[in-house]
N, C-alpha and C. Protein backbone atom coordinates (compact mmCIF):
# COMPACT_ATOMS: atom_id res chain seq x y z
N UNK A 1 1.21 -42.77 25.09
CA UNK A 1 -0.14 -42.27 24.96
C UNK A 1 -0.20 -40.79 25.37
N UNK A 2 0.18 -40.70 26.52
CA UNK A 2 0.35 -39.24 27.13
C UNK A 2 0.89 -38.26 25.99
N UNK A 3 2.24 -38.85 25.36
CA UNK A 3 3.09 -38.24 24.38
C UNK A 3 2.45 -38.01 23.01
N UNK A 4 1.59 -38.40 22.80
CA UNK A 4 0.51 -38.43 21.61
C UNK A 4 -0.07 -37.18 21.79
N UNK A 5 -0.66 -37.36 22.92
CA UNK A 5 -2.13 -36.33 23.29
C UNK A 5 -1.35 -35.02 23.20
N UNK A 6 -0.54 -35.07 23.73
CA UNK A 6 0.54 -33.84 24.09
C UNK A 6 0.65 -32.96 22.80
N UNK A 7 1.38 -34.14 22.08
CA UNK A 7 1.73 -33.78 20.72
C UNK A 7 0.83 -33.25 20.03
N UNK A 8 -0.25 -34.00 19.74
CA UNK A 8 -1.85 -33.68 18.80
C UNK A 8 -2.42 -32.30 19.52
N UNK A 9 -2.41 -31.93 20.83
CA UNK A 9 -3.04 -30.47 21.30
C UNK A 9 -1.89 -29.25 21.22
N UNK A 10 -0.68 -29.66 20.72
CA UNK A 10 0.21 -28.85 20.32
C UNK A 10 0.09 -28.48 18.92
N UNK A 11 0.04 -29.31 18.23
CA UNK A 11 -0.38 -28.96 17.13
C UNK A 11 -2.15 -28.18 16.60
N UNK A 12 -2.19 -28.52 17.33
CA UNK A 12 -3.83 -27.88 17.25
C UNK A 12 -3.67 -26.65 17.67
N UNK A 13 -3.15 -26.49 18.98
CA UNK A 13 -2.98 -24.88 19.29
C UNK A 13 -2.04 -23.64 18.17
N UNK A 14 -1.50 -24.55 17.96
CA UNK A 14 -0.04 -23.54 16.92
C UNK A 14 -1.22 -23.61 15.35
N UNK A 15 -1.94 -24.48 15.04
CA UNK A 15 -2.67 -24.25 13.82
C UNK A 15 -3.62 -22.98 14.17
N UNK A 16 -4.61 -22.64 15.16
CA UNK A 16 -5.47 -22.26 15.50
C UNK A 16 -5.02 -20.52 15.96
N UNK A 17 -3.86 -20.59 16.59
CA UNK A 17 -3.30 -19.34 17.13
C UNK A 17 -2.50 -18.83 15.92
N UNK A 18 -2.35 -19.32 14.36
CA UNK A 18 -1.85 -19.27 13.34
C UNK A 18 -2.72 -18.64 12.71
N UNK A 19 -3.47 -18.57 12.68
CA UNK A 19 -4.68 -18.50 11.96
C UNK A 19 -5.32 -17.45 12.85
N UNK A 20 -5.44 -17.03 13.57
CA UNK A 20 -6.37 -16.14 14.76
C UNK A 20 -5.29 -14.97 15.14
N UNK A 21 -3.61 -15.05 14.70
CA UNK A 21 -2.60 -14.28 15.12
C UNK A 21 -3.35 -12.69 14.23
N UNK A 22 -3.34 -11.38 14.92
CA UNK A 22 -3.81 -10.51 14.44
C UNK A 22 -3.65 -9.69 15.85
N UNK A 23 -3.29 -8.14 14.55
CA UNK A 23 -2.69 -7.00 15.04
C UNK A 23 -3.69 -5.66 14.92
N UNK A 24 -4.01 -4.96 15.50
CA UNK A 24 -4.35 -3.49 15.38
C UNK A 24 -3.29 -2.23 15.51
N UNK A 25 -3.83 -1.80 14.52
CA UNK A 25 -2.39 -0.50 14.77
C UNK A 25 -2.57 0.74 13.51
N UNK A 26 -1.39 1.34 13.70
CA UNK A 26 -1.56 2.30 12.64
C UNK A 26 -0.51 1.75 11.42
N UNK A 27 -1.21 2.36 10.34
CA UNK A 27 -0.25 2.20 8.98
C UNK A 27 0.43 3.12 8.06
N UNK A 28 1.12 3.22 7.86
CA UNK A 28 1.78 4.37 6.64
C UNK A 28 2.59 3.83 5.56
N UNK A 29 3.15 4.82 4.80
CA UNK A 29 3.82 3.75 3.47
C UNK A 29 4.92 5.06 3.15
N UNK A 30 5.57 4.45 2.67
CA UNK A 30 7.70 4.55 2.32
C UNK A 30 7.06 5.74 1.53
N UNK A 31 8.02 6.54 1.72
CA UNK A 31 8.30 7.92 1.22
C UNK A 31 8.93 7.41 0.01
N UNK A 32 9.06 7.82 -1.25
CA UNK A 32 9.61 7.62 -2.82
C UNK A 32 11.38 8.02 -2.78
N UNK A 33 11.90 8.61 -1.34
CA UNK A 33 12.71 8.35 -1.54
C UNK A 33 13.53 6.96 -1.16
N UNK A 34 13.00 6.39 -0.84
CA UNK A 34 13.38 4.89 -0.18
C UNK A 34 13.31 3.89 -1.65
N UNK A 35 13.31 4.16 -2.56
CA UNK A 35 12.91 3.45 -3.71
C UNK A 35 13.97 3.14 -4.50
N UNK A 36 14.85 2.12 -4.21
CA UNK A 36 16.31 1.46 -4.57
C UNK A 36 17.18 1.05 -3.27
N UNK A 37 16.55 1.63 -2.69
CA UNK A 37 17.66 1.08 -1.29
C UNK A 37 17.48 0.20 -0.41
N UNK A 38 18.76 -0.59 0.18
CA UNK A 38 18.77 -1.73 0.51
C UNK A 38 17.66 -2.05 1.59
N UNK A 39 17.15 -3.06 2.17
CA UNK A 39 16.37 -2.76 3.66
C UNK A 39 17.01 -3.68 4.31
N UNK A 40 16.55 -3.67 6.09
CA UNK A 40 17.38 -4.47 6.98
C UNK A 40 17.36 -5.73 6.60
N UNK A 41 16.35 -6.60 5.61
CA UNK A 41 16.79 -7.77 5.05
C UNK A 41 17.84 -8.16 4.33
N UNK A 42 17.94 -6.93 3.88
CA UNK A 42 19.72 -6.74 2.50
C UNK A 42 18.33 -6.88 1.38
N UNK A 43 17.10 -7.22 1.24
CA UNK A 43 16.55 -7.58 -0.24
C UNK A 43 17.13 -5.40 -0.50
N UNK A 44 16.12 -5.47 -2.13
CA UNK A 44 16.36 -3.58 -2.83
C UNK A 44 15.04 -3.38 -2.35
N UNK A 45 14.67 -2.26 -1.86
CA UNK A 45 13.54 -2.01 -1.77
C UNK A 45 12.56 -1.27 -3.18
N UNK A 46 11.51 -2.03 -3.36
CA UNK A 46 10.48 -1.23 -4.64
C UNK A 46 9.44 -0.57 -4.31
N UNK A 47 8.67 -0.01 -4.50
CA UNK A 47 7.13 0.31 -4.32
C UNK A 47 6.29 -0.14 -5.12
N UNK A 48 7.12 -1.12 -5.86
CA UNK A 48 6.21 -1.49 -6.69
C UNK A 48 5.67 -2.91 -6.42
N UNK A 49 6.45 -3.19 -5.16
CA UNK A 49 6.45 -4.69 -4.75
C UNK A 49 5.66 -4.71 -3.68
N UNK A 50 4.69 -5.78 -3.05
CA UNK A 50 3.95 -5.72 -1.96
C UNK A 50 4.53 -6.41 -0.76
N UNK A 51 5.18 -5.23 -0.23
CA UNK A 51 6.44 -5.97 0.60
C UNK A 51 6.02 -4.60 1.84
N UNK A 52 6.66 -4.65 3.14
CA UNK A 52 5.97 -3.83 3.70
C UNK A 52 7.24 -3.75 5.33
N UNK A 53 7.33 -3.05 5.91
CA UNK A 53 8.52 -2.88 7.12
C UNK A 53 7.26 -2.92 8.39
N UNK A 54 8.10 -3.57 9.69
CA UNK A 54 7.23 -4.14 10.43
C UNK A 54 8.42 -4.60 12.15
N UNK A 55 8.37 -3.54 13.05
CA UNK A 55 9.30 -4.07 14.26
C UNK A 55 9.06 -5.34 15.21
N UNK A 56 7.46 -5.47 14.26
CA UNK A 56 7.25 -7.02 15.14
C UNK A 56 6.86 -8.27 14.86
N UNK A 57 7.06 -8.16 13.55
CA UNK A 57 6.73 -9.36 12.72
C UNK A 57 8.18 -9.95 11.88
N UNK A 58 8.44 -11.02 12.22
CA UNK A 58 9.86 -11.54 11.28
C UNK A 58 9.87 -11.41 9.74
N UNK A 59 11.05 -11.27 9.64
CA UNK A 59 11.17 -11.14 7.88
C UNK A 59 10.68 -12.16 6.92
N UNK A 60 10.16 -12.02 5.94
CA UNK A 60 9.52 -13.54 5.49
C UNK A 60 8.31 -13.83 6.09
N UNK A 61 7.41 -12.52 6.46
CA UNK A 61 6.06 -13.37 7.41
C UNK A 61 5.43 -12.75 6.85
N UNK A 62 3.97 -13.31 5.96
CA UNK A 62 2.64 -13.03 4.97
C UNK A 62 1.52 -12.31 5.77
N UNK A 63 1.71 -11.74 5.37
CA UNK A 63 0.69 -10.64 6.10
C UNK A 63 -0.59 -10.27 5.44
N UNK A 64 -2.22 -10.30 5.98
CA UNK A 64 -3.49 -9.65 5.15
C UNK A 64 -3.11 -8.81 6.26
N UNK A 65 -3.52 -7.54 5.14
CA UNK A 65 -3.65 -6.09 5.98
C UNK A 65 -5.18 -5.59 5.47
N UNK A 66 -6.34 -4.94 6.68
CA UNK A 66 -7.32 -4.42 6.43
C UNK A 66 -7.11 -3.10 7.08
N UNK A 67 -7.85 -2.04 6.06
CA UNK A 67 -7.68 -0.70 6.13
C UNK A 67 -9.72 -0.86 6.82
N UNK A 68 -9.11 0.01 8.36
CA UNK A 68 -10.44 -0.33 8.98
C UNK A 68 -11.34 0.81 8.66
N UNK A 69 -11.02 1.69 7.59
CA UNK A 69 -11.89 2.88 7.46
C UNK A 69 -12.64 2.54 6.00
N UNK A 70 -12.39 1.43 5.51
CA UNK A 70 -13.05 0.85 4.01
C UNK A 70 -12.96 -0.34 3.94
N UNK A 71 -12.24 -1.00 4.43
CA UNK A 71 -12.70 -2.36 4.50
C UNK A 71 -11.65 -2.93 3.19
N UNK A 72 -10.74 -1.96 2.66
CA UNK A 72 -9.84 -2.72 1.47
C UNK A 72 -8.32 -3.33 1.97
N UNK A 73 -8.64 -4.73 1.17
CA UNK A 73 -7.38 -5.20 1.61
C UNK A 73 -6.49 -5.65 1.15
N UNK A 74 -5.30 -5.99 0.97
CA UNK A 74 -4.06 -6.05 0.81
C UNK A 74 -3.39 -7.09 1.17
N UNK A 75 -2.61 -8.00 0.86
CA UNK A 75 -1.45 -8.93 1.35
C UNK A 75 0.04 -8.78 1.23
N UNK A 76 0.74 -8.74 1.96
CA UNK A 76 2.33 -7.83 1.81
C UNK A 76 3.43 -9.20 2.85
N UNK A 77 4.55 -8.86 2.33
CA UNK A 77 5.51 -10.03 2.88
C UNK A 77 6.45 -8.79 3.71
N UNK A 78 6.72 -9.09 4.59
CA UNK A 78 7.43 -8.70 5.89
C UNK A 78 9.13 -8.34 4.96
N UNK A 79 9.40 -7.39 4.95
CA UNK A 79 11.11 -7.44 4.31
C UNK A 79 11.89 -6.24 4.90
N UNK A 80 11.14 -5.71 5.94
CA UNK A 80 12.12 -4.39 6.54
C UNK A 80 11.82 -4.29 8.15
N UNK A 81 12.79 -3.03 8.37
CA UNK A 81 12.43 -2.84 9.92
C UNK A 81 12.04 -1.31 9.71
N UNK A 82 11.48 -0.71 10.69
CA UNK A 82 11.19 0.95 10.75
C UNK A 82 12.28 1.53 11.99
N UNK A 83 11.88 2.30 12.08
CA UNK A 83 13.37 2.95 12.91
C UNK A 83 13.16 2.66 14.85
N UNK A 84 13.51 2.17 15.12
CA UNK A 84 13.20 2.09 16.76
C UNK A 84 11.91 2.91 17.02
N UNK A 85 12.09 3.65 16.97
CA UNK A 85 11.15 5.17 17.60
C UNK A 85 9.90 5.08 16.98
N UNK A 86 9.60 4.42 15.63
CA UNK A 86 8.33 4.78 15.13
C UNK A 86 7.47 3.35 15.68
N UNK A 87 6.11 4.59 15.85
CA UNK A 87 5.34 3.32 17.03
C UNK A 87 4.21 2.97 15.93
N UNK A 88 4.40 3.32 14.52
CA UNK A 88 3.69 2.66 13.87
C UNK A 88 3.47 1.00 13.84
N UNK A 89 2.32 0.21 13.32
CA UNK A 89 2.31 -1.00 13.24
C UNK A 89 3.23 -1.54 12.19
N UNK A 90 2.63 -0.82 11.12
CA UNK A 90 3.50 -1.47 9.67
C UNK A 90 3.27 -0.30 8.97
N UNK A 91 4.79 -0.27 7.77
CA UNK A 91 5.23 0.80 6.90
C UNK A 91 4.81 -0.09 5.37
N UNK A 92 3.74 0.20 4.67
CA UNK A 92 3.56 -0.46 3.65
C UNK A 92 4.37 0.70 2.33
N UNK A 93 4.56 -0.74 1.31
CA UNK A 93 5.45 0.08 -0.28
C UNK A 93 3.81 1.05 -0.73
N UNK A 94 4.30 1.61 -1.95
CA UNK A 94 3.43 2.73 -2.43
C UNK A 94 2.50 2.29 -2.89
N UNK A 95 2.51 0.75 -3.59
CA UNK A 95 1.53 0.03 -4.67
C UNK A 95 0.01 -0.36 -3.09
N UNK A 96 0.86 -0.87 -1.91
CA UNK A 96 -0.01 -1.98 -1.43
C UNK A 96 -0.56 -0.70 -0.63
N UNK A 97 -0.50 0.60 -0.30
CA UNK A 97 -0.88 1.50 0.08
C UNK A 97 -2.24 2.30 -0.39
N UNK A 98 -1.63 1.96 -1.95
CA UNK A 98 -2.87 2.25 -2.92
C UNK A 98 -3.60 1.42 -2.71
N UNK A 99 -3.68 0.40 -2.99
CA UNK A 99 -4.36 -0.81 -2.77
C UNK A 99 -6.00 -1.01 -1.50
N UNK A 100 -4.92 -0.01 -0.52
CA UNK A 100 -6.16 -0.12 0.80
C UNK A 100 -6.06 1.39 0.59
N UNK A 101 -5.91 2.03 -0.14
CA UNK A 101 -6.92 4.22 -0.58
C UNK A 101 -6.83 4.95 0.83
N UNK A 102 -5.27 5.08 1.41
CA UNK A 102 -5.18 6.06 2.36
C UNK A 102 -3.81 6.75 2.06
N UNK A 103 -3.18 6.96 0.80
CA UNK A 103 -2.34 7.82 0.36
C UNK A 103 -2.78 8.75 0.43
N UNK A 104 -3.98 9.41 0.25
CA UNK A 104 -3.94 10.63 0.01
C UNK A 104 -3.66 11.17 1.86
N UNK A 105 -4.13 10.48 2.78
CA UNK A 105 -4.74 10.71 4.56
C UNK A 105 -3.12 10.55 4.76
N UNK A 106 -2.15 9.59 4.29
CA UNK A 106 -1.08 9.48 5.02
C UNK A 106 -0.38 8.26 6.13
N UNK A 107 -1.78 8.06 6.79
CA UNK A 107 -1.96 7.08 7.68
C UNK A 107 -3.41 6.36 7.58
N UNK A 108 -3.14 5.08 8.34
CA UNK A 108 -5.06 5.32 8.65
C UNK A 108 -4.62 3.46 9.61
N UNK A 109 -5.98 3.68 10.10
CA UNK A 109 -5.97 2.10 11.49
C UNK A 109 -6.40 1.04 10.20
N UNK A 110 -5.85 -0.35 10.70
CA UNK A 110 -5.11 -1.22 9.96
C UNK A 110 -5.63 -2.30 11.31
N UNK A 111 -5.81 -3.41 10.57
CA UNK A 111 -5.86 -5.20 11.10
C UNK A 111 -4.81 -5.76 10.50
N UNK A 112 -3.74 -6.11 10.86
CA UNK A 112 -2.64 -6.78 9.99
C UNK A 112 -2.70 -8.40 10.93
N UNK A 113 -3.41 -9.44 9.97
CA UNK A 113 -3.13 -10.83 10.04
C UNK A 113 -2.11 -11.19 9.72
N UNK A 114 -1.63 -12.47 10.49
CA UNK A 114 -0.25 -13.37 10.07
C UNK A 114 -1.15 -14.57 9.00
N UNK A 115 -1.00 -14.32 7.69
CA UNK A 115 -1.38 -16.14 7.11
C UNK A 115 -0.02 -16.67 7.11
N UNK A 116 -0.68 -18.26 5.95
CA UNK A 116 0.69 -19.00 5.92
C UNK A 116 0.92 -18.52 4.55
N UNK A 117 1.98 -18.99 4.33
CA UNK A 117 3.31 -18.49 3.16
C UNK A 117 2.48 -19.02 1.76
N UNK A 118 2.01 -19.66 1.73
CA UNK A 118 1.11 -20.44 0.62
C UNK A 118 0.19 -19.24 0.09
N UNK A 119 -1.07 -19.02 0.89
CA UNK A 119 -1.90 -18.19 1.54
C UNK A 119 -1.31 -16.44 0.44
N UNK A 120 -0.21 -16.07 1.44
CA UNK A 120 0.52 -14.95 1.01
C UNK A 120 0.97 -14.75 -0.40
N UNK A 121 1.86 -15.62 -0.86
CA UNK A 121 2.41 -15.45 -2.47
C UNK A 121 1.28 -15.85 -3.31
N UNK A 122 -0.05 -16.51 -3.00
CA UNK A 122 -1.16 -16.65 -4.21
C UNK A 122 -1.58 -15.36 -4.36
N UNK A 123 -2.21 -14.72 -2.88
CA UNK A 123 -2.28 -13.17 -3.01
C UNK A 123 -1.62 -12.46 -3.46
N UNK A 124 -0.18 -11.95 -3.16
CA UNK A 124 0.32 -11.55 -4.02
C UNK A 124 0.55 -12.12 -5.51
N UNK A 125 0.48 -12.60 -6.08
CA UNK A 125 0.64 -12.65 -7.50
C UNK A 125 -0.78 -12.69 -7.98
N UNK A 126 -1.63 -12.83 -7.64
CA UNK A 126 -3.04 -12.13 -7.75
C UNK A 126 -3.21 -10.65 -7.82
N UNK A 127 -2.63 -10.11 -6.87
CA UNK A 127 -2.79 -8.55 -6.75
C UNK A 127 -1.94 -7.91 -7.85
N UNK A 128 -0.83 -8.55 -8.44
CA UNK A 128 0.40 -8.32 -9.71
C UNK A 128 -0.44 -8.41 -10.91
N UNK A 129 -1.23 -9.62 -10.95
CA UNK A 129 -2.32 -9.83 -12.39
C UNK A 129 -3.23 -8.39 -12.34
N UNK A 130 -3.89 -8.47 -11.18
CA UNK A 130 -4.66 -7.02 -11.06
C UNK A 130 -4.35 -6.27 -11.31
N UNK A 131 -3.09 -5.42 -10.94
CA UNK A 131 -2.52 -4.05 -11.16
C UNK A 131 -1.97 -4.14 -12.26
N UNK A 132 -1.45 -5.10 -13.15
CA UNK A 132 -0.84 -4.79 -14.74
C UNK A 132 -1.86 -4.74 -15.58
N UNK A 133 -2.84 -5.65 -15.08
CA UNK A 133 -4.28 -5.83 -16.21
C UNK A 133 -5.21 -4.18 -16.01
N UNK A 134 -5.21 -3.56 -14.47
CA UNK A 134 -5.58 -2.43 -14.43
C UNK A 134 -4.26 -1.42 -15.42
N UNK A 135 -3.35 -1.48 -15.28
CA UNK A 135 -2.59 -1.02 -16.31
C UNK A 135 -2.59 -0.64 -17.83
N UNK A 136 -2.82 -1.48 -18.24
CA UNK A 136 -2.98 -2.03 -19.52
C UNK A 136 -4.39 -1.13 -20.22
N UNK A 137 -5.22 -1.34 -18.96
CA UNK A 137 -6.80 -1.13 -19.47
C UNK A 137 -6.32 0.52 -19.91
N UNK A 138 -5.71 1.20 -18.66
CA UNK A 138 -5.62 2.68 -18.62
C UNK A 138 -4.63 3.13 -19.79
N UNK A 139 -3.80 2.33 -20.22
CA UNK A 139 -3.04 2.72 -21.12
C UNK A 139 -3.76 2.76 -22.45
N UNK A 140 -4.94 1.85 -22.97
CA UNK A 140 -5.79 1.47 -23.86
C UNK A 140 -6.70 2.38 -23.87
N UNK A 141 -7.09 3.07 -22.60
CA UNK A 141 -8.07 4.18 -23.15
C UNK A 141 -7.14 5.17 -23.17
């Protein structure tokens, strides 16, 4: 019985602190020369991919990112590290940068949530339909 209760408020806490896990910090995004090269995951790095470098979040971890100066947001998968020294939060690719409109500033303050993996790849391939269909439109006019 004890071993039940135990169990059931363990699980409740890890759902709840899953869901509530969230970061403040600063954000920036990969310089164009980083665009083919390997990252500390071994994946290639793209900018065209919503993938994003991060010293404190594990590789493989779904991330909503809010840009706190507009309120636009973004979902990016964890696939790099940044260099010891940089005390940034997270290094987003060029696409998911655009995405939350602080390329032109460079930087800007950022909410980066942990979702679950489910959660993450619907977003991203949502945000892929968006940006080719925005594509398409611009190529048509």
């Amino acid at each position: 019985m004890i071993l039940s209760v135990f169990i059931l408020s363990s699980f409740s806490l890890q759902a709840r602190h899953k869901h509530k896990h969230h970061m403040k910090g600063l954000a920036s995004f990969y310089a164009k020369k980083f665009d083919g090269r390997k990252t500390a995951s071994g994946e290639i790095f793209s900018n065209k991919k919503f993938t994003a470098a991060s010293n404190c979040l594990a590789f493989d971890t779904y991330v909503k990112v809010t840009n706190e100066a507009n309120g636009n947001i973004v979902y990016v998968r964890i696939n790099d590290r940044m260099s010891a020294d940089n005390k940034r939060l997270i290094d987003l690719s060029d696409c998911a940068a655009e995405k939350l409109d602080f390329k032109g500033k460079g930087t800007t303050r950022v909410k980066v949530q942990v979702v679950d993996e489910d959660e993450g790849k619907d977003a991203i391939l949502g945000q892929n339909e968006e940006r080719h269909h925005h594509s398409r439109r611009k190529e048509e006019l």
